[in-house]
C-alpha atoms as a PDB file:
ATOM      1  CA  UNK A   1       0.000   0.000   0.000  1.00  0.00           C
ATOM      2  CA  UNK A   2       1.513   3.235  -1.190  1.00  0.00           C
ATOM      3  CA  UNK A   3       0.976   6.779   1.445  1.00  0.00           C
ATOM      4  CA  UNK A   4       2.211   9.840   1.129  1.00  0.00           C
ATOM      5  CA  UNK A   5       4.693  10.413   4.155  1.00  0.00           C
ATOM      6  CA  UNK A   6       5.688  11.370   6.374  1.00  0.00           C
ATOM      7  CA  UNK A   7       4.081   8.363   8.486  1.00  0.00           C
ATOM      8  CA  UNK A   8       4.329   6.796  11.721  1.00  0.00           C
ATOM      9  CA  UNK A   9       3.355   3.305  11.961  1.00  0.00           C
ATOM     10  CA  UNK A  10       1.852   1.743  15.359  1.00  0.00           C
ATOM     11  CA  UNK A  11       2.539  -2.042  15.559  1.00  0.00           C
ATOM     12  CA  UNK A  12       0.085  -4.404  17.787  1.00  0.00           C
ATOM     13  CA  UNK A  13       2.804  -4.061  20.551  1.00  0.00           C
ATOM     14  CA  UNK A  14       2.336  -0.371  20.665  1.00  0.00           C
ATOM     15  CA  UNK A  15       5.811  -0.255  18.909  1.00  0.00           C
ATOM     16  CA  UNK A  16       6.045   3.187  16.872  1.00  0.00           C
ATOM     17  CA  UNK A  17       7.874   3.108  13.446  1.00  0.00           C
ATOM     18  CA  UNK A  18       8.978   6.486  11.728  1.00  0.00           C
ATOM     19  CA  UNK A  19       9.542   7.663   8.045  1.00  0.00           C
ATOM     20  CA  UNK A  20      10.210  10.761   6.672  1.00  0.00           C
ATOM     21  CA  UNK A  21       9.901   9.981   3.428  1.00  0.00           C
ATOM     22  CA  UNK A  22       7.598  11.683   1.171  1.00  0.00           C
ATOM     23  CA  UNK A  23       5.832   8.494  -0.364  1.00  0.00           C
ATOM     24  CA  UNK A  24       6.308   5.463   1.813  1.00  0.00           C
ATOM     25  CA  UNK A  25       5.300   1.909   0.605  1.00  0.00           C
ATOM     26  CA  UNK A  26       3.384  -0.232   3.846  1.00  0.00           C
ATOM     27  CA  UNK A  27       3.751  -3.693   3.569  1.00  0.00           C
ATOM     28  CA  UNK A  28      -0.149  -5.324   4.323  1.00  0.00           C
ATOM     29  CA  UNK A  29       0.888  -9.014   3.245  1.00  0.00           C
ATOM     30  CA  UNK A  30       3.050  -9.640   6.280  1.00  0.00           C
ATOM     31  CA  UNK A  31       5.793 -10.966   3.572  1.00  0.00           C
ATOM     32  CA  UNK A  32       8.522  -8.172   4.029  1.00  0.00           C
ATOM     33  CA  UNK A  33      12.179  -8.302   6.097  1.00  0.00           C
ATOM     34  CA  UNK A  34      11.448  -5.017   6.668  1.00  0.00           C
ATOM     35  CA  UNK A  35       7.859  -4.319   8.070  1.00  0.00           C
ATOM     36  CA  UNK A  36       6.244  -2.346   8.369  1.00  0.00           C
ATOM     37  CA  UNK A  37       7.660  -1.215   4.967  1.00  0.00           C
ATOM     38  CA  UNK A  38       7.528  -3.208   2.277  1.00  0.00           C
ATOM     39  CA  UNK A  39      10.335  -4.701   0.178  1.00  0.00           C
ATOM     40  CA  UNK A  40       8.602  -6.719  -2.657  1.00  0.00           C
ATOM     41  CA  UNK A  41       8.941 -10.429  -1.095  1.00  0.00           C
ATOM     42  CA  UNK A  42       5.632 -10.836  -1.842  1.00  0.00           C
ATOM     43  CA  UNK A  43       6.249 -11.032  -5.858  1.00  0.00           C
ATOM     44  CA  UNK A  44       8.309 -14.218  -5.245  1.00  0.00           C
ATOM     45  CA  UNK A  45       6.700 -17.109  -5.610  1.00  0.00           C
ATOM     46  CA  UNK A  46       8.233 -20.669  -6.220  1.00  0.00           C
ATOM     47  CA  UNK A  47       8.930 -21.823  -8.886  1.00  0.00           C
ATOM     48  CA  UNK A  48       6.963 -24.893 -10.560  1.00  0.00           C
ATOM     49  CA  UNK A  49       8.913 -27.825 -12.040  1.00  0.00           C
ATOM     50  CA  UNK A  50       8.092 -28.938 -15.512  1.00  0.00           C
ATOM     51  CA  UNK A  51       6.913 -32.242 -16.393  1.00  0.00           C
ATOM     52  CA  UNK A  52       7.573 -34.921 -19.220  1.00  0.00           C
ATOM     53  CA  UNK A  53       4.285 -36.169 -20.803  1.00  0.00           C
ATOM     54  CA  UNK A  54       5.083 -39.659 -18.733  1.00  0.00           C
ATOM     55  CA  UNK A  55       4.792 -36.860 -15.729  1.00  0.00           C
ATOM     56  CA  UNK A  56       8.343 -37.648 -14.371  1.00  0.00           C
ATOM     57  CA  UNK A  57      10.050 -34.263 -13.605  1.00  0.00           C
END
């Protein structure tokens, strides 16, 4: 979720995170190394193996 900044984020332990930025991106699919913010883990997914037409991989 993109906001404009700056924003202060309250976590469900009352924990307050800070930005200054002007345009802050807020992670809301728990995925990120970084939340609040969000750093784009969730566009990896895994990867899918191909199979033979027997369907051996």
């Amino acid at each position: 979720m993109l906001v404009e900044g700056p924003v202060e984020v309250v976590g469900e332990d009352g924990e307050v995170t800070v930005c200054d930025r002007f345009s802050v991106a807020v992670c809301t699919c728990r995925r990120s190394k970084i939340f609040p913010w969000c750093d784009t883990s969730h566009r990896k997914r895994a990867k899918r193996t191909t199979k033979d037409e027997d369907g051996t991989a």
